[in-house]
N, C-alpha and C. Protein backbone atom coordinates (compact mmCIF):
# COMPACT_ATOMS: atom_id res chain seq x y z
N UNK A 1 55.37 41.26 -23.98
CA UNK A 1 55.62 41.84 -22.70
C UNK A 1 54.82 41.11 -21.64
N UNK A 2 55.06 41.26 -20.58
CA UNK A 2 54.54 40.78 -19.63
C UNK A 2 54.40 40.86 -18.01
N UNK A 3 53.09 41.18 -17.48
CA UNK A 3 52.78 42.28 -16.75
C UNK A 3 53.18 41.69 -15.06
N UNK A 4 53.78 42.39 -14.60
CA UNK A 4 53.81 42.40 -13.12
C UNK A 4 52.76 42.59 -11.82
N UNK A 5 52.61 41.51 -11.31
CA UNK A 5 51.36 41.39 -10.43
C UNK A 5 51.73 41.45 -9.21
N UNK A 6 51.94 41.64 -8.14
CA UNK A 6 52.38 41.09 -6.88
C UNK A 6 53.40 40.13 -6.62
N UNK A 7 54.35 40.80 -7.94
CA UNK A 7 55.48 39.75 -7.89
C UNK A 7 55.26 38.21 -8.69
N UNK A 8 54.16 38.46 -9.51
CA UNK A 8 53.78 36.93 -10.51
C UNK A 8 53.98 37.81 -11.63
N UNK A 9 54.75 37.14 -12.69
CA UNK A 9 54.59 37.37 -14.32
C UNK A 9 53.25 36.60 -14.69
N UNK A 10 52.72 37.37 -15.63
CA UNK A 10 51.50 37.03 -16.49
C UNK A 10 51.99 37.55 -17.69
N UNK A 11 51.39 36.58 -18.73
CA UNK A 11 51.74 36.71 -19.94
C UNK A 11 50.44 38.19 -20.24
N UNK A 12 50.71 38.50 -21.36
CA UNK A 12 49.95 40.25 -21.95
C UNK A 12 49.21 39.39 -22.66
N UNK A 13 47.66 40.16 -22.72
CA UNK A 13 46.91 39.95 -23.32
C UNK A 13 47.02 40.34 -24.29
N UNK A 14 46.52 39.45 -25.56
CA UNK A 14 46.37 39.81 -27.01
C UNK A 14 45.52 41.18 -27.07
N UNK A 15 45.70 41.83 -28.18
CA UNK A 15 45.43 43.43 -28.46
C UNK A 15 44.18 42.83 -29.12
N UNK A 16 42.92 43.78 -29.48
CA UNK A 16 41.75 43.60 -30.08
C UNK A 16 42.24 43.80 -31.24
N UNK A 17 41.50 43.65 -32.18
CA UNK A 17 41.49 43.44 -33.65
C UNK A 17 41.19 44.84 -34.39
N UNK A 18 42.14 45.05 -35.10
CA UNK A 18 41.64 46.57 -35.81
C UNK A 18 40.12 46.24 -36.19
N UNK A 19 39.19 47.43 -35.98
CA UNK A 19 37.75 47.51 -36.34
C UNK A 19 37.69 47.20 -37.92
N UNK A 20 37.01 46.20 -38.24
CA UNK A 20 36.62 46.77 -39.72
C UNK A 20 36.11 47.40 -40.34
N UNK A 21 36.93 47.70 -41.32
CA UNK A 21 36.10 48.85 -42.59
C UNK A 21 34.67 48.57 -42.45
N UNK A 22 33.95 49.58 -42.94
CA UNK A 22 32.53 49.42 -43.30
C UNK A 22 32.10 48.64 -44.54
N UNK A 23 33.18 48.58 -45.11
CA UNK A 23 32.74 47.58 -46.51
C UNK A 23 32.97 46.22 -46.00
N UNK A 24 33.75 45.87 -45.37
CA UNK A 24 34.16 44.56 -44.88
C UNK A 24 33.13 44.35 -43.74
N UNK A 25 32.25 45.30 -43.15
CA UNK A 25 31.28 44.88 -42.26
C UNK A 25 30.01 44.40 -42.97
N UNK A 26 29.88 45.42 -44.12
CA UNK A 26 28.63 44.93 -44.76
C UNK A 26 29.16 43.98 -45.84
N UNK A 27 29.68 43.14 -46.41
CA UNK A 27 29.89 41.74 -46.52
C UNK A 27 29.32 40.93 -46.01
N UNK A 28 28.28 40.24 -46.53
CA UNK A 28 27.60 39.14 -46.37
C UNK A 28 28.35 37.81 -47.00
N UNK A 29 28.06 36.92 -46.07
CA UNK A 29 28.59 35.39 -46.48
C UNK A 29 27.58 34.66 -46.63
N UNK A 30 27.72 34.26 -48.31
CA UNK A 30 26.46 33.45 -48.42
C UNK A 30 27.10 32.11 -48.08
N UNK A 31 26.03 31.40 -48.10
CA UNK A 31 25.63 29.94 -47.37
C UNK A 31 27.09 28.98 -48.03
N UNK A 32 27.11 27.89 -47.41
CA UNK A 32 28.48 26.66 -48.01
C UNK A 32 27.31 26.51 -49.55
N UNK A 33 27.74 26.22 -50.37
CA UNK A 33 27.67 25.64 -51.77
C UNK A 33 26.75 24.78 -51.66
N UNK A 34 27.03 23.75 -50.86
CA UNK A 34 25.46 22.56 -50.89
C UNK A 34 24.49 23.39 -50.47
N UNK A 35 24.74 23.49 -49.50
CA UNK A 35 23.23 24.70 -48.79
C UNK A 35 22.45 25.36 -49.94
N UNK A 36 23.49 26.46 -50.63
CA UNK A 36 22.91 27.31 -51.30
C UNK A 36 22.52 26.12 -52.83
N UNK A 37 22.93 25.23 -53.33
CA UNK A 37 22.16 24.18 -54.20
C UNK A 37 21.08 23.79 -53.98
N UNK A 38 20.66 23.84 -52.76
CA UNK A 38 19.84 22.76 -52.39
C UNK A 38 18.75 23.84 -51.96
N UNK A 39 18.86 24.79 -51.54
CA UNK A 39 18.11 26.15 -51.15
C UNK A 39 17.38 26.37 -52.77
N UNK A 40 18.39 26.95 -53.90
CA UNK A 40 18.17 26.97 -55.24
C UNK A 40 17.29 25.52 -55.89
N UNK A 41 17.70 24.64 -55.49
CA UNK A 41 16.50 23.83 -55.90
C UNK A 41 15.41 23.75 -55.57
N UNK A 42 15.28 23.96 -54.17
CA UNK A 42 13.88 24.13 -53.99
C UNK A 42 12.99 24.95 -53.79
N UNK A 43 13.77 26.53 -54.15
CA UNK A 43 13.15 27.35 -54.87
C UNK A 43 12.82 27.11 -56.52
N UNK A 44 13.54 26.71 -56.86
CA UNK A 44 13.23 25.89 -58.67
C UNK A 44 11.67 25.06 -58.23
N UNK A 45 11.91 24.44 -57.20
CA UNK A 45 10.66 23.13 -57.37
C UNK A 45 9.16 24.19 -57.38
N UNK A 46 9.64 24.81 -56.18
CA UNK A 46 8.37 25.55 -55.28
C UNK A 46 7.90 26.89 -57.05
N UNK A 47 8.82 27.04 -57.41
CA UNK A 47 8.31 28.05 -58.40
C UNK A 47 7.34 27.09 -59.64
N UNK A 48 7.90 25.69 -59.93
CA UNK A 48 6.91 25.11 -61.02
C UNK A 48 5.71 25.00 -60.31
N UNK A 49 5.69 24.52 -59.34
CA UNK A 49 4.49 24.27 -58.64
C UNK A 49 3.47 25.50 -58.62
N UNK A 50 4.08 26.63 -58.08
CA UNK A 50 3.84 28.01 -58.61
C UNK A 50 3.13 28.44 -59.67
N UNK A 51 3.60 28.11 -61.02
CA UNK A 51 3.38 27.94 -62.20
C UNK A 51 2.41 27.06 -62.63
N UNK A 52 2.43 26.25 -62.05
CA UNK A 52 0.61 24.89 -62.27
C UNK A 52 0.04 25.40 -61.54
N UNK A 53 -0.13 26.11 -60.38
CA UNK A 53 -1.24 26.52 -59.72
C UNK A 53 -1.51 27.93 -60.33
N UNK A 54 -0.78 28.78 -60.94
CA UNK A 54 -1.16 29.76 -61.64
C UNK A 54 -2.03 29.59 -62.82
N UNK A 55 -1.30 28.55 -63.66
CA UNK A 55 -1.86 28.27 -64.87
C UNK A 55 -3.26 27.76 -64.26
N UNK A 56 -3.52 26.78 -63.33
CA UNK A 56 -4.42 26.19 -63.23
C UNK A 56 -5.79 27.13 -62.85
N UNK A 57 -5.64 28.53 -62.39
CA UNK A 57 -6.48 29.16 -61.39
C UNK A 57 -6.62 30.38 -62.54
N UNK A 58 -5.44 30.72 -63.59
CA UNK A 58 -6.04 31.60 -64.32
C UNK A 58 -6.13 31.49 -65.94
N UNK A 59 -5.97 29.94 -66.15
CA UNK A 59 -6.24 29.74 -67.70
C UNK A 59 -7.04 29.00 -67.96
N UNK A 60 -7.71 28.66 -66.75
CA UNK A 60 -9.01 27.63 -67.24
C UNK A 60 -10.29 28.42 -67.63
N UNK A 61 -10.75 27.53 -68.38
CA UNK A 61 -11.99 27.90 -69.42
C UNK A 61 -12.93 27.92 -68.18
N UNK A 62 -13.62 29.46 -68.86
CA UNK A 62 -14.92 29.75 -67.46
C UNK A 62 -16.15 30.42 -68.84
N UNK A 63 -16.72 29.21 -69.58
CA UNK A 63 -17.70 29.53 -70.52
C UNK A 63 -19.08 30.27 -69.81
N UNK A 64 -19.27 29.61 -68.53
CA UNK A 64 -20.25 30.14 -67.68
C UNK A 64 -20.17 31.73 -67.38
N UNK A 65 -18.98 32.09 -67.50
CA UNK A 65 -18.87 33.60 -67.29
C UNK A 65 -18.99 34.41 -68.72
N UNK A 66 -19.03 33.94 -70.07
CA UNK A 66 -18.42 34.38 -70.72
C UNK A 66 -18.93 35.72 -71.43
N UNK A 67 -20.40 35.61 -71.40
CA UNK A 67 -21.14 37.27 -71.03
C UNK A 67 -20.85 38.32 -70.14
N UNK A 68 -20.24 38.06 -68.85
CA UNK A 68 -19.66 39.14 -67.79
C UNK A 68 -18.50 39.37 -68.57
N UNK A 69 -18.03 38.82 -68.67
CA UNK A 69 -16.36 38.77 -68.75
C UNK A 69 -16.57 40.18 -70.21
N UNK A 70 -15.35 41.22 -69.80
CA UNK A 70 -14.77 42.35 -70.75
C UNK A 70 -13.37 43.07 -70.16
N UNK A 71 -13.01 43.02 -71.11
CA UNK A 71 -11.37 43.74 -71.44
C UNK A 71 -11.24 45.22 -70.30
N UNK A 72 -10.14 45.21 -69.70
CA UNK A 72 -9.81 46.67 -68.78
C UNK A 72 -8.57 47.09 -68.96
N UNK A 73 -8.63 47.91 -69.71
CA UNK A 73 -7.32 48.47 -69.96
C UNK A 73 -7.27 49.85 -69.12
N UNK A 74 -8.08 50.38 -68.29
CA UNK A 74 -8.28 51.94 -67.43
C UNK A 74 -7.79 51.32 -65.95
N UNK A 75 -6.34 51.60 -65.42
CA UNK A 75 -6.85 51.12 -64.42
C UNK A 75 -7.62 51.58 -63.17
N UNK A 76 -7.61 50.74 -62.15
CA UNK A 76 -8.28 51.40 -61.13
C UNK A 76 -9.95 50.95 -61.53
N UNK A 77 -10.72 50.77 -62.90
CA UNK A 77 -12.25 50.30 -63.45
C UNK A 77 -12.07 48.78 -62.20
N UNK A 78 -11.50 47.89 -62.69
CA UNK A 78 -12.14 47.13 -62.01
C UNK A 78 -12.42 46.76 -60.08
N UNK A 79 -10.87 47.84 -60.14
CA UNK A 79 -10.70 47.94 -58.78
C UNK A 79 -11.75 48.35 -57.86
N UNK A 80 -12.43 49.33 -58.30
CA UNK A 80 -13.97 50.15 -57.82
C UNK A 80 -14.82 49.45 -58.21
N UNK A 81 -15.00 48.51 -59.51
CA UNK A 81 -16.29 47.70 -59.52
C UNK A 81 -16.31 46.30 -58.45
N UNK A 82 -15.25 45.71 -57.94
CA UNK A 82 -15.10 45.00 -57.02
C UNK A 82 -15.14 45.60 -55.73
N UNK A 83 -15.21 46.89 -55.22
CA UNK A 83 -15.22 47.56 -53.92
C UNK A 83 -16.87 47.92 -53.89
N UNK A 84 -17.27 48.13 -55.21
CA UNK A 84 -18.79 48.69 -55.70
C UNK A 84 -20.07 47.33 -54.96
N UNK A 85 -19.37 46.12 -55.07
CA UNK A 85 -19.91 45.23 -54.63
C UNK A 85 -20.55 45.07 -53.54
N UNK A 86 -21.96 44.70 -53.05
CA UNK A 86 -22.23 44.46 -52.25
C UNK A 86 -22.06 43.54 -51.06
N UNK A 87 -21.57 42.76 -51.47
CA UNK A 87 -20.92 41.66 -50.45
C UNK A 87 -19.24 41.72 -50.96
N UNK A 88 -18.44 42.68 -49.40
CA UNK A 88 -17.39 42.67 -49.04
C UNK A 88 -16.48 41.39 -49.53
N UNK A 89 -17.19 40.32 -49.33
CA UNK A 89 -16.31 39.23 -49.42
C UNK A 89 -16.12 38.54 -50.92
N UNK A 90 -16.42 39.11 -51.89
CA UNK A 90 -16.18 38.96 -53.04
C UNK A 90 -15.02 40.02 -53.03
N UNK A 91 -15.31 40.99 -52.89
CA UNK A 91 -13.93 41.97 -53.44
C UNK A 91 -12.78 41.61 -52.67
N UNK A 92 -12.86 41.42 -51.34
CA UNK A 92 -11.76 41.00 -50.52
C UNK A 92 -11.21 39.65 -51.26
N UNK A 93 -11.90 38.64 -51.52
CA UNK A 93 -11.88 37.81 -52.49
C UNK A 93 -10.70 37.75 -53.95
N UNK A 94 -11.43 38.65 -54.55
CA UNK A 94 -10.67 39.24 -55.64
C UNK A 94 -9.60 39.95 -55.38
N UNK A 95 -9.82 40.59 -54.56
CA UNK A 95 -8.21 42.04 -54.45
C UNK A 95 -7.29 41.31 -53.81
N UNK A 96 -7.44 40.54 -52.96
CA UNK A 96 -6.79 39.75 -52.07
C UNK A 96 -5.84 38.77 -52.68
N UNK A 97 -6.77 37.95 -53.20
CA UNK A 97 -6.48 36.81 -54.23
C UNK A 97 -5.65 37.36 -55.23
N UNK A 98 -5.63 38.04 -55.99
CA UNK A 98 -4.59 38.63 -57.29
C UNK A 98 -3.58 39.30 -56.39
N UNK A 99 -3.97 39.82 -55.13
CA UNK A 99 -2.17 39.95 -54.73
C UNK A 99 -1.59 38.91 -54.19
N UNK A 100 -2.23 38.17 -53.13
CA UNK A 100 -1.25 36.91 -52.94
C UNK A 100 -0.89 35.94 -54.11
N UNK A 101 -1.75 36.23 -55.28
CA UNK A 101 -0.91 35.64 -56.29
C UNK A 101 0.11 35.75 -56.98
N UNK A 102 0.72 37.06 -56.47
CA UNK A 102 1.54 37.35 -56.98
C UNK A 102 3.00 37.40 -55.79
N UNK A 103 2.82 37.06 -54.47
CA UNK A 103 3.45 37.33 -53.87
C UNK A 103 4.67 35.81 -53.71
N UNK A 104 4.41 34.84 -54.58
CA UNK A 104 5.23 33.83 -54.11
C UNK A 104 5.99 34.10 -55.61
N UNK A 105 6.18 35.12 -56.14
CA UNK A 105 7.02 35.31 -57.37
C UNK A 105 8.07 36.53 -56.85
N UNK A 106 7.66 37.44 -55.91
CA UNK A 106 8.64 38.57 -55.37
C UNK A 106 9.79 37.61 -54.39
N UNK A 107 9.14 36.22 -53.72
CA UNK A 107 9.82 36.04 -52.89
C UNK A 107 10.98 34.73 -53.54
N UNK A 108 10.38 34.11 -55.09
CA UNK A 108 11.14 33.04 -55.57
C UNK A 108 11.97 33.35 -56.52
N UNK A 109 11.62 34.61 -57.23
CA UNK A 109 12.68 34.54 -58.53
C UNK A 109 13.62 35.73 -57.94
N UNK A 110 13.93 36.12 -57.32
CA UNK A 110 15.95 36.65 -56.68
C UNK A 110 16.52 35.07 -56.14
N UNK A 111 15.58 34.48 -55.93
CA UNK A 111 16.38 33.03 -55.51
C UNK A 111 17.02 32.14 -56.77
N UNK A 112 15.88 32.01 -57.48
CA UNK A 112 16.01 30.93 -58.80
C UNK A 112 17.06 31.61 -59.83
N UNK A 113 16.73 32.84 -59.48
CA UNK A 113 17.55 33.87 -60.85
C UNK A 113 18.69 35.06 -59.84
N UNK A 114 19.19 34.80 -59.90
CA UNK A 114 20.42 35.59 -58.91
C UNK A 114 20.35 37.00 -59.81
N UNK A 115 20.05 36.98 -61.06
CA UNK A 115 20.30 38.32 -61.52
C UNK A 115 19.01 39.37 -61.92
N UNK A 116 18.24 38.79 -61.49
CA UNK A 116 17.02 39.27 -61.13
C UNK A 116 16.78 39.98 -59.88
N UNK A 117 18.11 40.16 -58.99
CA UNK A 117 17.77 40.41 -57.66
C UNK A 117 17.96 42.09 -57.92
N UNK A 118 16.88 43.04 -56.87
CA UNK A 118 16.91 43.86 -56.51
C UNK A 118 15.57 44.25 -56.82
N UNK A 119 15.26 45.55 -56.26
CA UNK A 119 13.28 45.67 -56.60
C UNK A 119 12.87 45.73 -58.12
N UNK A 120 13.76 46.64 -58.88
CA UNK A 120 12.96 46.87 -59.61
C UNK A 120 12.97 45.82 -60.89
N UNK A 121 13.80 45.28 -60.57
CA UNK A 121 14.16 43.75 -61.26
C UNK A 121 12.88 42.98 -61.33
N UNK A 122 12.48 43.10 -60.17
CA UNK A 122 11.78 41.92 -59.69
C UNK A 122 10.48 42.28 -60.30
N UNK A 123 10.19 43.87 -59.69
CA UNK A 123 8.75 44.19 -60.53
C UNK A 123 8.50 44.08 -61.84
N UNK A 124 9.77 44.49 -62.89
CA UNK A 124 9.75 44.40 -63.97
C UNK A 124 9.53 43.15 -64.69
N UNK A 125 10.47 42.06 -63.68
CA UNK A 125 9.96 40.68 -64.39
C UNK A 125 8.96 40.34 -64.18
N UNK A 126 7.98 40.64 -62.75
CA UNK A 126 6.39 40.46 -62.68
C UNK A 126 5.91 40.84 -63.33
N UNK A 127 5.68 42.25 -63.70
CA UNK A 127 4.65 42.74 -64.65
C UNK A 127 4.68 42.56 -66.07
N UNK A 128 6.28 41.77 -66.29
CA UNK A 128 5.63 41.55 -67.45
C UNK A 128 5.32 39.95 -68.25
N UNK A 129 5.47 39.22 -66.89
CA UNK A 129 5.15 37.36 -66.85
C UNK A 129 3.57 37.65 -66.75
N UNK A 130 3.25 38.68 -65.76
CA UNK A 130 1.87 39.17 -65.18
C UNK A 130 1.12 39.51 -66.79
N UNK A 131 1.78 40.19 -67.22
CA UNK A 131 1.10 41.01 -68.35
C UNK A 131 0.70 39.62 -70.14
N UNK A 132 1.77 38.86 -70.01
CA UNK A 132 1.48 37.49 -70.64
C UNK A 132 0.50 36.51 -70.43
N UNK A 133 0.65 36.42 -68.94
CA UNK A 133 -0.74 35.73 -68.47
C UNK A 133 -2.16 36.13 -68.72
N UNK A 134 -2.29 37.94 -68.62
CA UNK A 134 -3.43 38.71 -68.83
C UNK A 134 -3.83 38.72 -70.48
N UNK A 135 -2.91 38.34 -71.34
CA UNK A 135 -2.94 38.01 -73.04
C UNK A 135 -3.40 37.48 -72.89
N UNK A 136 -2.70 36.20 -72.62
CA UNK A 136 -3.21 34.74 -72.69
C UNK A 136 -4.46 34.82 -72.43
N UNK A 137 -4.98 34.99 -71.03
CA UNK A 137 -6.20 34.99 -71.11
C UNK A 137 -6.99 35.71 -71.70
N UNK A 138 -7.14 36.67 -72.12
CA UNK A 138 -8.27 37.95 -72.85
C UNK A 138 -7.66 37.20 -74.37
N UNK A 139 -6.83 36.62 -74.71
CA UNK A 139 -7.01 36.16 -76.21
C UNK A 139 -7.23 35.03 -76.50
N UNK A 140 -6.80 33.53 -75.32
CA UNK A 140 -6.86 32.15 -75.65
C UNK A 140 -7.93 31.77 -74.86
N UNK A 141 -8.59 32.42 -73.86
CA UNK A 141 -9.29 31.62 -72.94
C UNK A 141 -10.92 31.80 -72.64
N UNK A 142 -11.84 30.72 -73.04
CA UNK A 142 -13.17 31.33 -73.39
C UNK A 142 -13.66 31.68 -71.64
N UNK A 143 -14.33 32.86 -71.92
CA UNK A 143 -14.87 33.21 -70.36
C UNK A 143 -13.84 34.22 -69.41
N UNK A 144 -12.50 34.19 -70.12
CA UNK A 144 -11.53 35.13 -69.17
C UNK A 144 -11.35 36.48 -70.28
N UNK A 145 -10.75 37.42 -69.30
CA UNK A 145 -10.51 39.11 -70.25
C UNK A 145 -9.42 39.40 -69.62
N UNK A 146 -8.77 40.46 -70.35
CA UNK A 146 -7.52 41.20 -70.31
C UNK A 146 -8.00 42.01 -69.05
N UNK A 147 -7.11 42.24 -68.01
CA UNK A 147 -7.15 43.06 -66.64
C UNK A 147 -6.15 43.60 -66.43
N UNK A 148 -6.10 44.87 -66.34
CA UNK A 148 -5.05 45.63 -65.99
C UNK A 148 -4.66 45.77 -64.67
N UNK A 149 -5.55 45.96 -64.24
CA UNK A 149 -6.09 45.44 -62.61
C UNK A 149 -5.17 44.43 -61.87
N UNK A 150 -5.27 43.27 -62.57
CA UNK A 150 -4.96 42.32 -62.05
C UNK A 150 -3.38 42.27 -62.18
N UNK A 151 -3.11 42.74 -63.24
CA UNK A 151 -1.60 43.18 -63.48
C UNK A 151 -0.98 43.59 -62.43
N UNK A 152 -1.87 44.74 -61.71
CA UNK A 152 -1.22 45.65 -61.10
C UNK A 152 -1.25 45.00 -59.44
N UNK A 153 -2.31 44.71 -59.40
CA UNK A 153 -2.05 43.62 -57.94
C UNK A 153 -1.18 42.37 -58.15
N UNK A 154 -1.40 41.82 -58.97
CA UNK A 154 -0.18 40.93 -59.18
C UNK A 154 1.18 41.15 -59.01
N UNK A 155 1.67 42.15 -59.62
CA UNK A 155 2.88 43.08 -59.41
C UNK A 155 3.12 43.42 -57.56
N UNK A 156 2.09 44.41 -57.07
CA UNK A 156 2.10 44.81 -55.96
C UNK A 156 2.08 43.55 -54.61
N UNK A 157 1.62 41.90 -55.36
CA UNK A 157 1.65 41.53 -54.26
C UNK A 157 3.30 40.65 -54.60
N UNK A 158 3.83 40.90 -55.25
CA UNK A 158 5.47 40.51 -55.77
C UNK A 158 5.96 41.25 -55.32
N UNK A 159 5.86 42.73 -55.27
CA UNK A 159 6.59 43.73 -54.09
C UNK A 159 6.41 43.36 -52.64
N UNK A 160 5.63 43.39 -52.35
CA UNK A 160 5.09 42.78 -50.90
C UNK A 160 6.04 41.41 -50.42
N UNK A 161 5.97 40.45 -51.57
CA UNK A 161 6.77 38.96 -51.11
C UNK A 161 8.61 39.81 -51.22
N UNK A 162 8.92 40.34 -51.91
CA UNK A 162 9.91 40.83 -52.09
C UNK A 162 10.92 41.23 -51.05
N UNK A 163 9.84 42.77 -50.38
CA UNK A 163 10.39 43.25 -49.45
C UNK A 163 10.15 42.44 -47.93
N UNK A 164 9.33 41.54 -48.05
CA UNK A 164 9.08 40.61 -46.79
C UNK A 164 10.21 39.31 -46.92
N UNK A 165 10.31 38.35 -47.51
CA UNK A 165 11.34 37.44 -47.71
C UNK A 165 11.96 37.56 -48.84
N UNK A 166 11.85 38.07 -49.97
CA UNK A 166 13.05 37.57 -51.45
C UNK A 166 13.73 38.49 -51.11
N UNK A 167 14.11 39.46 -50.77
CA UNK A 167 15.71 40.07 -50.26
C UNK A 167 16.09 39.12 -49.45
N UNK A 168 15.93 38.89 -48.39
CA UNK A 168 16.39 38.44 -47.57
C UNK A 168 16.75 36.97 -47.87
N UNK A 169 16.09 36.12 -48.62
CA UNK A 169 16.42 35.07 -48.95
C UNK A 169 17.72 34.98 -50.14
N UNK A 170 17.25 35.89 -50.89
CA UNK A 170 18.22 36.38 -51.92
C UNK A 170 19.54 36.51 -51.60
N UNK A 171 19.87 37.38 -50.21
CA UNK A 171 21.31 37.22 -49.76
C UNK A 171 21.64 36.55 -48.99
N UNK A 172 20.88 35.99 -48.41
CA UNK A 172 21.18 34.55 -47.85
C UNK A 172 21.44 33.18 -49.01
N UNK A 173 21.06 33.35 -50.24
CA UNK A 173 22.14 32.00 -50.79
C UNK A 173 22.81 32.52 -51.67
N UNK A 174 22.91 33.72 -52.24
CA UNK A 174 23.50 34.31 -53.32
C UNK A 174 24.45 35.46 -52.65
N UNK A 175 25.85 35.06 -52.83
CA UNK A 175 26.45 36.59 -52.34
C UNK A 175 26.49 37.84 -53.18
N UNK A 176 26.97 38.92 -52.63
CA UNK A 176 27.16 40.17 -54.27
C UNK A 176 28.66 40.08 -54.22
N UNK A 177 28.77 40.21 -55.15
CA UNK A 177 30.14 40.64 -55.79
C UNK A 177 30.70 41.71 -54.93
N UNK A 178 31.44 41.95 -54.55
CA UNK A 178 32.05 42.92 -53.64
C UNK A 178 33.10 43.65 -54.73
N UNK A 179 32.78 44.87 -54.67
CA UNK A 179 33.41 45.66 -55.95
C UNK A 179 34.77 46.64 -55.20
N UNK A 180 35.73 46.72 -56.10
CA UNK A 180 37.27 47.22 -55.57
C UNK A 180 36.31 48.56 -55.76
N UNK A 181 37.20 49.38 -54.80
CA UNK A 181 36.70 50.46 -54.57
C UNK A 181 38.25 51.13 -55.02
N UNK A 182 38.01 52.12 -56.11
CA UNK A 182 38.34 53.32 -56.99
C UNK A 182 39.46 54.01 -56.03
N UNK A 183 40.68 53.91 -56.41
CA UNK A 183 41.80 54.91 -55.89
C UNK A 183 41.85 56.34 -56.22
């Protein structure tokens, strides 16, 4: 059709677009294919690297400690003996340190592992890569002990990377499956 102006035809403007469904709004489009390869790889790289600096910071032999050093299976013990401390900056040190160590694992493995994505995924695979490492050391490593402690900040600072970038990175190279919805 076409509208009458002062005696000029004008062609009709196109109609807006039916609104979309709410499922079709929340549809995310992940990245073109190279992108998301190349995103996935270097989350692959950044996680070995990850992994040597882990190994390196919590499986080395500390013979000099090896009289302090004892097993915590209560948690919350070591958490208060590091707050118990007189100089702040050891415990900040410690508490600090075992959560940001754990926080570049909440934010890399929904990337590296697409089926790992969602929270409790994520915690579950921390605490229990977390909980191998804490073997390892309290059984292979002279001068280190089993920490429950450390478990648990480890974990908590993987929640932390999680809900700060690995969702978000997560659906940015990985799409979800968009599921038919039930007649």
């Amino acid at each position: 059709m076409a509208r009458v102006a002062s005696g000029l035809r004008f062609p009709s403007r196109p109609r807006a677009k039916k609104a979309q469904t709410d499922s079709e709004q929340r549809e995310r489009r992940p990245l073109p294919l190279p992108l998301r390869l190349l995103a996935t790889l270097c989350a692959f790289v950044f996680m070995v690297a990850f992994a040597v600096v882990l190994a390196r910071l919590t499986l080395n032999p500390s013979p000099a400690s090896e009289a302090l050093t004892h097993t915590n299976l209560r948690p919350g013990d070591s958490l208060r003996a590091y707050l118990d401390q007189p100089a702040l900056r050891d415990a900040v040190k410690q508490v600090g340190g075992n959560i940001l160590l754990g926080v570049p694992f909440g934010v890399l493995v929904p990337v590296v592992a697409p089926r790992t994505r969602g929270l409790l995924k994520v915690l579950l695979l921390t605490a229990v890569v977390m909980l191998l490492v804490e073997f390892a050391q309290g059984a292979l490593i002279t001068g280190r002990a089993f920490d429950i402690d450390d478990v648990i900040l480890n974990t908590s600072g993987a929640l932390i990377g999680y809900l700060l970038l690995g969702r978000r990175m997560s659906r940015a190279v990985h799409a979800r499956k968009v599921r038919k919805a039930r007649a």
